[in-house]
Structure formats: C-alpha cells, structure tokens
Protein backbone atom coordinates (compact mmCIF):
# COMPACT_ATOMS: atom_id res chain seq x y z
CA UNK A 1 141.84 109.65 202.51
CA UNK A 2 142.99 106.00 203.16
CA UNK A 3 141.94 105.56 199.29
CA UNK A 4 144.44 108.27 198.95
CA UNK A 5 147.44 106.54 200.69
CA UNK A 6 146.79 103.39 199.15
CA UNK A 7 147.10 104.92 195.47
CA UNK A 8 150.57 106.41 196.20
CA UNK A 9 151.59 103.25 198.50
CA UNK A 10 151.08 101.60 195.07
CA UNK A 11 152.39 104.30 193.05
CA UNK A 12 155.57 104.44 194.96
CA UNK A 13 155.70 100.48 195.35
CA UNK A 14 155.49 100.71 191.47
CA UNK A 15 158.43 102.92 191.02
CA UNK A 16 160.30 100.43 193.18
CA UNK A 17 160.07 98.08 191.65
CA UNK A 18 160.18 99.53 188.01
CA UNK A 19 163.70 100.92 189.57
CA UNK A 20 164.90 97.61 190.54
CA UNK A 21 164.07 95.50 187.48
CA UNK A 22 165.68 98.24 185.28
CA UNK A 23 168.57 98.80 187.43
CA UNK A 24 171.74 100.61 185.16
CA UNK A 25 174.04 97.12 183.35
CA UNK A 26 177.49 99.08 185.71
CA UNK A 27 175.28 98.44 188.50
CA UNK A 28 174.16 95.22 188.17
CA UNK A 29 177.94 94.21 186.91
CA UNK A 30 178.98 95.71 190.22
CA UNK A 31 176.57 94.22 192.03
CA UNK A 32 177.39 90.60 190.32
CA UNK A 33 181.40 91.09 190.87
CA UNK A 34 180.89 91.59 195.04
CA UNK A 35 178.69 88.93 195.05
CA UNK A 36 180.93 86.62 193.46
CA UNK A 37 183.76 88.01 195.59
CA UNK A 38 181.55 87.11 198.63
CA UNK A 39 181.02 83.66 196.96
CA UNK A 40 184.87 82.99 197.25
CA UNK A 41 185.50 84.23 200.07
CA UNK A 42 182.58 82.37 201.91
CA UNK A 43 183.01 79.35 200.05
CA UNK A 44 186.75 78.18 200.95
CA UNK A 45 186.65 79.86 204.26
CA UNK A 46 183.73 77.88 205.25
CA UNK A 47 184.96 74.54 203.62
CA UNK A 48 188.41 75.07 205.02
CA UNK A 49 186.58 75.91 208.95
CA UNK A 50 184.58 72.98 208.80
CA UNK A 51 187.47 70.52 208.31
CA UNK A 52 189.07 73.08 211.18
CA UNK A 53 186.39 71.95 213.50
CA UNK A 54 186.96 68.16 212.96
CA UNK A 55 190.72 68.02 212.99
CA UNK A 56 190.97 69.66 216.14
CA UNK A 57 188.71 67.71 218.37
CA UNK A 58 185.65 68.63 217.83
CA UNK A 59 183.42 65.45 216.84
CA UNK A 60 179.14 66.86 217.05
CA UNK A 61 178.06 66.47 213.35
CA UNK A 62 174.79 68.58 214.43
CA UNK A 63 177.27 71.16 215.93
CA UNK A 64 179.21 71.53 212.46
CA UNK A 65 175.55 71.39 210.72
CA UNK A 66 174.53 73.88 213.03
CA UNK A 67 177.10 76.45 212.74
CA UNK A 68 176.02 76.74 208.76
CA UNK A 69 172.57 77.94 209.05
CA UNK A 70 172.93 80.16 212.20
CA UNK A 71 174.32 83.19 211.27
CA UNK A 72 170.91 84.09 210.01
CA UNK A 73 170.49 87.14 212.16
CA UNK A 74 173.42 88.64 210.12
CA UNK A 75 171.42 88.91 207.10
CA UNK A 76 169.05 91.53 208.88
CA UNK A 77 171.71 94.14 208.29
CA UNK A 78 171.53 93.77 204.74
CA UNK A 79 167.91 94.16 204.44
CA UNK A 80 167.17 96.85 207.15
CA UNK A 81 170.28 99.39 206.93
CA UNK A 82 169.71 100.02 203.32
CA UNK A 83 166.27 101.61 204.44
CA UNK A 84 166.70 102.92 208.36
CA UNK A 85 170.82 103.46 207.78
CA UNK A 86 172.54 104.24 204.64
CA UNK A 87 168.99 105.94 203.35
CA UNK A 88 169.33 104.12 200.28
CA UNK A 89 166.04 103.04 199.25
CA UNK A 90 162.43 103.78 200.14
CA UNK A 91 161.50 100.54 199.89
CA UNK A 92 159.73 98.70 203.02
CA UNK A 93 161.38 95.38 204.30
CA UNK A 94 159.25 92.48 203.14
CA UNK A 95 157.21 94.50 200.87
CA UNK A 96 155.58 91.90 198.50
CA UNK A 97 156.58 89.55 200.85
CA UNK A 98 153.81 86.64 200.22
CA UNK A 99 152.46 83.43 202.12
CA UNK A 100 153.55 82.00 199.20
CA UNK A 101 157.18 83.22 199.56
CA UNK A 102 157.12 82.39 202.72
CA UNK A 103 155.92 78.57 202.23
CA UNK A 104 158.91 78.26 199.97
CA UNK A 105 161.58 79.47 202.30
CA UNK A 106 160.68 77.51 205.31
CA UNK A 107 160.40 74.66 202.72
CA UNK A 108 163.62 75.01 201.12
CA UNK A 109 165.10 75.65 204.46
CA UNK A 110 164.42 72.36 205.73
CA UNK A 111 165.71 70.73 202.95
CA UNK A 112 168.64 72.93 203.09
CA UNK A 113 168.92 71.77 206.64
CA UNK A 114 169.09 68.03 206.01
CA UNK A 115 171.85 68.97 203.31
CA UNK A 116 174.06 70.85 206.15
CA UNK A 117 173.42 67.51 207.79
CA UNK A 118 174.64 65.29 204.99
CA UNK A 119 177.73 67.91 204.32
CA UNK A 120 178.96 67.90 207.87
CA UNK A 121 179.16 63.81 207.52
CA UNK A 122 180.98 64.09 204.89
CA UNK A 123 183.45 66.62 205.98
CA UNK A 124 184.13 64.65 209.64
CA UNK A 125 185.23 61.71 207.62
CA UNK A 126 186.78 63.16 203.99
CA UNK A 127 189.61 64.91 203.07
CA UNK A 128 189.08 68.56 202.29
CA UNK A 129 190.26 68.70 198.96
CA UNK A 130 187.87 64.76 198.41
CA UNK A 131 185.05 66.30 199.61
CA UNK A 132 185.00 69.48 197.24
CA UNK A 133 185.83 67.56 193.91
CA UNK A 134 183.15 65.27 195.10
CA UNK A 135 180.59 67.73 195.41
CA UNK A 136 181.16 68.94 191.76
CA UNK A 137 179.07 66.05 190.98
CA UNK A 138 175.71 68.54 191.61
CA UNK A 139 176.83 70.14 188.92
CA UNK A 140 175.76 67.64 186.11
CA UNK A 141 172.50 66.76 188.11
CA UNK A 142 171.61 70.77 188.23
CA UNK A 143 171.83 71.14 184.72
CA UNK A 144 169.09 68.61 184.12
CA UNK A 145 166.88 69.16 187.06
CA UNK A 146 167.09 73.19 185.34
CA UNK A 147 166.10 71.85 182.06
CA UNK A 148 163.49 70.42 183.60
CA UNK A 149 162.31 72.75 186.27
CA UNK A 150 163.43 76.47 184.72
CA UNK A 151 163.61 74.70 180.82
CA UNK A 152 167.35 76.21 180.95
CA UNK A 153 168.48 75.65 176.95
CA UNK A 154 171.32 73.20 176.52
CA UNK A 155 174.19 74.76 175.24
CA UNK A 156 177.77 73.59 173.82
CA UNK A 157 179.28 75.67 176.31
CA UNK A 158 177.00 75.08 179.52
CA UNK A 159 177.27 71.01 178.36
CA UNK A 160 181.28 71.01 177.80
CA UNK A 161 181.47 72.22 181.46
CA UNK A 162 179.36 70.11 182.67
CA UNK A 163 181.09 66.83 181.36
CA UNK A 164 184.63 67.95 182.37
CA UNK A 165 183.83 68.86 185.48
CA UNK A 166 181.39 65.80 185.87
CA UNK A 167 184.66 63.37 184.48
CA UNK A 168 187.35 65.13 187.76
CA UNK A 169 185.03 63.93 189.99
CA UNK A 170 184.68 60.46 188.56
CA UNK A 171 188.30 60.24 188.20
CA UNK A 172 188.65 61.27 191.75
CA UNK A 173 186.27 58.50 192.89
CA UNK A 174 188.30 56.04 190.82
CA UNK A 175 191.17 56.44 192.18
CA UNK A 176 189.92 57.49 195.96
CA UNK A 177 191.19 54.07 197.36
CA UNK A 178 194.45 55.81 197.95
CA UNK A 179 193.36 58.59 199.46
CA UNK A 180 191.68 56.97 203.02
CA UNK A 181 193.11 58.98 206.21
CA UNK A 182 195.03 56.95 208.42
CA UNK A 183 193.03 54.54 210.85
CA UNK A 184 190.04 55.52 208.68
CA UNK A 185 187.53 52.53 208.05
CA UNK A 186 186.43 51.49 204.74
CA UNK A 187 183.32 51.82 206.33
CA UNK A 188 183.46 55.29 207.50
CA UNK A 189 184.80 56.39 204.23
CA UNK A 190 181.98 54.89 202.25
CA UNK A 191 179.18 56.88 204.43
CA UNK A 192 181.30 60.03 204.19
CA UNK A 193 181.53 59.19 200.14
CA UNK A 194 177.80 58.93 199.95
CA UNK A 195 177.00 61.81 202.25
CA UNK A 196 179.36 64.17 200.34
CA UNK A 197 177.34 62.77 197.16
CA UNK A 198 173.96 63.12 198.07
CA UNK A 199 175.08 66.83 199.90
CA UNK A 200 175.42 67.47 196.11
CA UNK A 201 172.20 65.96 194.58
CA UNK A 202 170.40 67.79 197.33
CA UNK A 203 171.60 71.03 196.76
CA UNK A 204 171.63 70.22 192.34
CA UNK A 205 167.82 70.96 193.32
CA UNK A 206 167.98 73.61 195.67
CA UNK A 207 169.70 75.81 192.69
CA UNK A 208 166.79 74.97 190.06
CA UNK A 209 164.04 75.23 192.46
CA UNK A 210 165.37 78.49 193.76
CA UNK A 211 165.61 80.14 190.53
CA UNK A 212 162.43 79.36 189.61
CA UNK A 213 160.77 80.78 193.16
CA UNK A 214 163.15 84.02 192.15
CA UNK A 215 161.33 84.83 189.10
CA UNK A 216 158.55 86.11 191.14
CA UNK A 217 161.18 88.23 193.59
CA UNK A 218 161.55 91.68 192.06
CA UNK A 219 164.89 92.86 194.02
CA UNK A 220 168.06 91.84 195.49
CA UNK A 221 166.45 92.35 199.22
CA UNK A 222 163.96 90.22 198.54
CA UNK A 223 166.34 87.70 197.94
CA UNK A 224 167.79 88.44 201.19
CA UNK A 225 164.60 88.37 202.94
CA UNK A 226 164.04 84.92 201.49
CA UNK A 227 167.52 83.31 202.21
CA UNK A 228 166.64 85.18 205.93
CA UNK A 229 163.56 82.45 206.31
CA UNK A 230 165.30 79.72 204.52
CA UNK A 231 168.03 79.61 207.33
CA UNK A 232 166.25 80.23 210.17
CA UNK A 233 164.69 77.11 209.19
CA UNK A 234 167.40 75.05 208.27
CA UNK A 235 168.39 76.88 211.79
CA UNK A 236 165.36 75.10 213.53
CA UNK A 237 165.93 72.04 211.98
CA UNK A 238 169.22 71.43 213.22
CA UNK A 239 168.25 73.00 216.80
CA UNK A 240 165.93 69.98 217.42
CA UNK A 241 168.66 67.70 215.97
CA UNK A 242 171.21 69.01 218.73
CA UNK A 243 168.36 69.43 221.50
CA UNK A 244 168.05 65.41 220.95
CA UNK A 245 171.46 64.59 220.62
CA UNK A 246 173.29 67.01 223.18
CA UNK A 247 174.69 69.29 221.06
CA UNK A 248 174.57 72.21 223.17
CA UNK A 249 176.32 70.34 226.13
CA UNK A 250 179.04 68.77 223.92
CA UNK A 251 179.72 72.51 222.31
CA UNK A 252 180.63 72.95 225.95
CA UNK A 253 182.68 70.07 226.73
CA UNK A 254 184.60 70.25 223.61
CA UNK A 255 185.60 73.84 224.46
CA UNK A 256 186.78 72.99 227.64
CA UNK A 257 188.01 69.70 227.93
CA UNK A 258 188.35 68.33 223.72
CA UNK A 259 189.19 71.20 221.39
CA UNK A 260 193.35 70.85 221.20
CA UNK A 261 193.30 74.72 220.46
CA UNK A 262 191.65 75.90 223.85
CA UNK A 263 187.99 77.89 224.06
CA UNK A 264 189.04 80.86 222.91
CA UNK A 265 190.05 79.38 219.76
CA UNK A 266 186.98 77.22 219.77
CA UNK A 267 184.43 79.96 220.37
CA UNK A 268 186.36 82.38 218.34
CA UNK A 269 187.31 80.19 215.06
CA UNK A 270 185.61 76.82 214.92
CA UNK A 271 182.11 78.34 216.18
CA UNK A 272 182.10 82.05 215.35
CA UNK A 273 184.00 82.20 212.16
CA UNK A 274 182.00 79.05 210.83
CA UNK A 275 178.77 80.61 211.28
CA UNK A 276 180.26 83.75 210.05
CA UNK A 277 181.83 82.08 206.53
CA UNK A 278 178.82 79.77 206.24
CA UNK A 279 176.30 82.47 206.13
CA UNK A 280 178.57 84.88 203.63
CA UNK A 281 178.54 81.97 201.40
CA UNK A 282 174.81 80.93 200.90
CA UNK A 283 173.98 84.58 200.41
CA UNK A 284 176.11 84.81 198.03
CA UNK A 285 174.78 81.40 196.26
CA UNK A 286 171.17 82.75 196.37
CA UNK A 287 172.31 86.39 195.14
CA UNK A 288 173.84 84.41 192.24
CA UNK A 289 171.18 82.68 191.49
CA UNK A 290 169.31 86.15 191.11
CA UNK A 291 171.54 87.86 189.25
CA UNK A 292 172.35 85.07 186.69
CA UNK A 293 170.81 81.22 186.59
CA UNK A 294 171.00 78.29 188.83
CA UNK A 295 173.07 76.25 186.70
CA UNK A 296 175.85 79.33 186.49
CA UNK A 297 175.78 79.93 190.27
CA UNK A 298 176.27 75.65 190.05
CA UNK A 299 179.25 76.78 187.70
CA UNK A 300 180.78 78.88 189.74
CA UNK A 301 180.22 77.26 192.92
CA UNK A 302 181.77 73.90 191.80
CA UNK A 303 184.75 76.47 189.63
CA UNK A 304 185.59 77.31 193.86
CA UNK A 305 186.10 73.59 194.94
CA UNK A 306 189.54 73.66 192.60
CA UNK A 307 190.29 76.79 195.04
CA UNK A 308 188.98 74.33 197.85
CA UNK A 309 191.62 71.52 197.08
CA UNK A 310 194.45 73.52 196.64
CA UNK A 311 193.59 75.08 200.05
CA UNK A 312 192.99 71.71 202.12
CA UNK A 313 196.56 70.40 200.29
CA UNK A 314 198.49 73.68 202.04
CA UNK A 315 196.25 74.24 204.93
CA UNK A 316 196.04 70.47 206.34
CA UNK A 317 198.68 68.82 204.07
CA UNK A 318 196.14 66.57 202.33
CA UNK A 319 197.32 64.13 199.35
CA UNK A 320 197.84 65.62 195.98
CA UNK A 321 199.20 63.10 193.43
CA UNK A 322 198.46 62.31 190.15
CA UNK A 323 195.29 62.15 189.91
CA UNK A 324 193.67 65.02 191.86
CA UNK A 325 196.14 66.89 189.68
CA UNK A 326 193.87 65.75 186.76
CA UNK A 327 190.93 66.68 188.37
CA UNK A 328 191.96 69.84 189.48
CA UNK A 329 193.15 70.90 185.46
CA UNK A 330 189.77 69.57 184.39
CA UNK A 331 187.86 71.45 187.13
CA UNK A 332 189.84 74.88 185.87
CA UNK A 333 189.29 73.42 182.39
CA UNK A 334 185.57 73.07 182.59
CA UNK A 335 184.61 76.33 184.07
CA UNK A 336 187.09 78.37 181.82
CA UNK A 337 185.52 77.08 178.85
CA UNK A 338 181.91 78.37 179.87
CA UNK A 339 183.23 81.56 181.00
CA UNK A 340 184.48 82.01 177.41
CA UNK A 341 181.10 80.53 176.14
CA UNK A 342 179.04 83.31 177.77
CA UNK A 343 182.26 85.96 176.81
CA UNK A 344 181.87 84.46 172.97
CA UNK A 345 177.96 84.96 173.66
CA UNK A 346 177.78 88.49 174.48
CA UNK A 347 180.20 89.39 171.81
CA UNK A 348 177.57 88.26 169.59
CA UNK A 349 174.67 89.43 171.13
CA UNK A 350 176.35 93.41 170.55
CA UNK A 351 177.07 92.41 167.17
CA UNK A 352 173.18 91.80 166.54
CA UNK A 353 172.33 95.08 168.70
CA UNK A 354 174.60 96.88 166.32
C-alpha cells in the first residue's frame, strides 16, 4: 500500500514538474512582465526609502540593513496560497526542497546580509542618485564572474551594454568631487564611495552564483522558497549586528525623540514601507534570475538606477549637472541597446524555426 502512494507521490510530483518546465511562452511572458513590474517598483521605492530613513534623522546603519532582509515572512504568501488559497497547484511547499538547497540559501543569505550592510553605508553618506550610478559598476563584474561561473557566451550586444553602462559610472566617479553634501567629510565620502562599490561586487556574484544554484530549481515557488531562507538569514545576520550595537533601542529612540517626521511616520514609512519595498525587490531579482540569466536581471537592475537618479534629483533635490546627465543618457543608452540585441535575436531565432 505505502509502495502504492509512493508511485503516484512520484507520478504526480512528475507531472509537476513536467507542467512547470513546459509552462505555455503567454505564460511565462506574463509571468516575466509582473516580475519586472515588481522589479521597478521595489527597486526605486526601496532606494528612494532608504535615503528617507537617513535624511530624516534616523542614523542605525544595522537598522537600515535590517529593514532589507526582514520582510521575509511576506514571501510565505506567495508560496502557501497558491496551494491552501487560490487552489492553484497541487504541488507541496518545499517539495524537492534539498539539504543542498538549503546550504545554499543560508549561504547566500549571509553574504547577502553583509551586502545590506555595505549598501546601507553607502546610502547614509551618498547622494541617491551617486549611489545608484555607482552601483552599475556590478554590472561589468557580473558579466565575467557569469562567464566564468554559468559560461554565459559573450555577445556584441550583452558586451556594448556592459561598457556604456560600465563608462556612466566611471564618469560619475570622475567628476564626484562636486557632488559632496554639505558638511560632508572627504573622509566619510570615501567609505560611502567604497561601500557603495563593493555593495556592487558583492552582489555581481550573488547574480552568477544564483543562477547557477537555479538550474537545479524546477519552478517559480521554489525560487520563492529559496529567496524565503536566503533572507531569513541575511535576517539573522543583521539581528546579531543590532543585538550588539543597540539597534533595537535606537529604533525606539529615533521614533520618539530623533525622527523629524514623528513615530507614526517612522513606523509607518521609514520601517514598514522599507521592509515592505526591500523585500518586493529581491524577489523580484531572484524571479529574474529564473526566468532569464543573471547577467540580464544585472541588466535590468542597473537599467532601474537611471529611474533611481531621476527620482533622488525630484524627491530630495540632489545635484544634476552635466555630467550625471551623461551618465544618465549612457545608462538609458546601454540597456536600450541590449534590449534591441535580444529583440534582433529572437527575430532571428523565428526566422530559423520557419
């Protein structure tokens, strides 16, 4: 009898998964669109909230690096209301769900952890709109790290982005002298430089290595059930960092007695919506990741921080002269001309179907 179960467990488990992999081209072109769409939204929300948090008062670098990973309970709707809710699928949570898997996550958490760390450095000390270009710099480092880790082919398209994009930020550092809040030290804006920087080498891996742990994930869930480990670790790791450096009681202070906007607004907005934003947006990174490459979720990802310098120039008034103008074009530039590569790609590839 248990034989029995076990053969149509399998049976069924097979049809899954068979289901999944060969899900309908409108479907998976639906699926890629909202995920995008949850990519911008989360991505210049978050940036936007996180420079929110700073210019108002608040000052706990493990409270901003906190705020990013903890929304982690969220994702549990997405993988347990398909099943138990909307009916959708028959397919268990955390089905196929191996040691190995798991090893990876908490892994990849930490490091992601460290990286929310680095980012929230760089945010208390940068410009919005400096810190976004600046981060663009992942994008060349992902494209090698992929050829090396996922052997992702080297393209005229995939390389033309890459160098454009790669040249705004460079032009941006050269001409970043300029751009130093007032009363901001040299000093300060140096570690918030090379935090932003290696934010962006950090997660130039995180894309590669993810992909390549993806291969062996056979649906979107999955994915979700992954990204639900990989921030409740990044979770724990910047838990221990506030337990040490009295995070929690500062969150309290600075609602009370720091935050110019009041608690409300400090519980509501620069806590609440910032864990809200932060998680929408690394979803959305790892369902890209899925549903195309690492180096085009890099693409897109680093195609948003134009999006995020336009928004910190009308949101907080930050500089925009000459040359973040530049960078800005090249930024649009770059990521237009690989969106027309893989248009000019498919084109071709119905032409050989044909």
């Amino acid at each position: 009898m248990s034989d029995v179960r076990v053969n149509a467990d399998q049976q069924e488990e097979g049809e899954q998964q068979q289901n999944l992999v060969k899900a309908p081209v409108k479907r998976s072109l639906g699926l890629l669109i909202t995920t995008y769409g949850c990519l911008f939204v989360g991505s210049i929300a978050s940036s936007l909230l996180a420079k929110y948090y700073f210019v108002h008062g608040g000052s706990s670098r493990w409270v901003s690096t906190w705020v990013q990973s903890a929304g982690f309970p969220l994702l549990l709707g997405l993988i347990y209301f398909p099943r138990f809710v909307f009916k959708t699928t028959k397919r268990r949570p955390f089905t196929r769900f191996t040691h190995r898997h798991l090893l990876f996550s908490v892994v990849i958490g930490l490091i992601l952890g460290f990286n929310n760390f680095l980012f929230s450095w760089g945010t208390s000390y940068l410009p919005v709109s400096t810190s976004s270009l600046l981060l663009s710099t992942q994008l060349i480092f992902t494209l090698i790290l992929s050829v090396i880790i996922v052997k992702q082919k080297v393209t005229f398209s995939n390389l033309n982005c890459v160098v454009l994009l790669t040249l705004s930020s460079v032009l941006l550092a050269l001409g970043s002298s300029q751009d130093k809040p007032a009363g901001l030290t040299k000093t300060k804006y140096f570690i918030g430089f090379l935090s932003t920087i290696g934010a962006g080498l950090l997660f130039a891996l995180y894309l590669p290595v993810t992909e390549r742990v993806y291969r062996s994930v056979y649906c979107y869930a999955m994915v979700m059930e992954m990204q639900l480990v990989m921030e409740f670790s990044a979770t724990v790791f910047a838990t221990i960092g506030m337990a040490f450096d009295g995070g929690f009681k500062d969150m309290v202070k600075e609602a009370n007695q720091v935050f110019t906007k009041g608690p409300t607004v400090y519980w509501t907005v620069a806590i609440l919506a910032n864990v809200v934003t932060w998680q929408l947006c690394f979803a959305a990174t790892s369902g890209m990741v899925y549903l195309t490459s690492g180096i085009t979720g890099g693409i897109c990802m680093t195609a948003l921080l134009a999006m995020n310098v336009i928004g910190g120039v009308v949101v907080y008034g930050d500089a925009f002269g000459g040359v973040k103008i530049v960078s800005t074009v090249l930024c649009i530039w770059g990521f237009s001309s690989y969106v027309y590569g893989i248009y000019v790609k498919m084109k071709k590839d119905e032409e050989k179907e044909e």
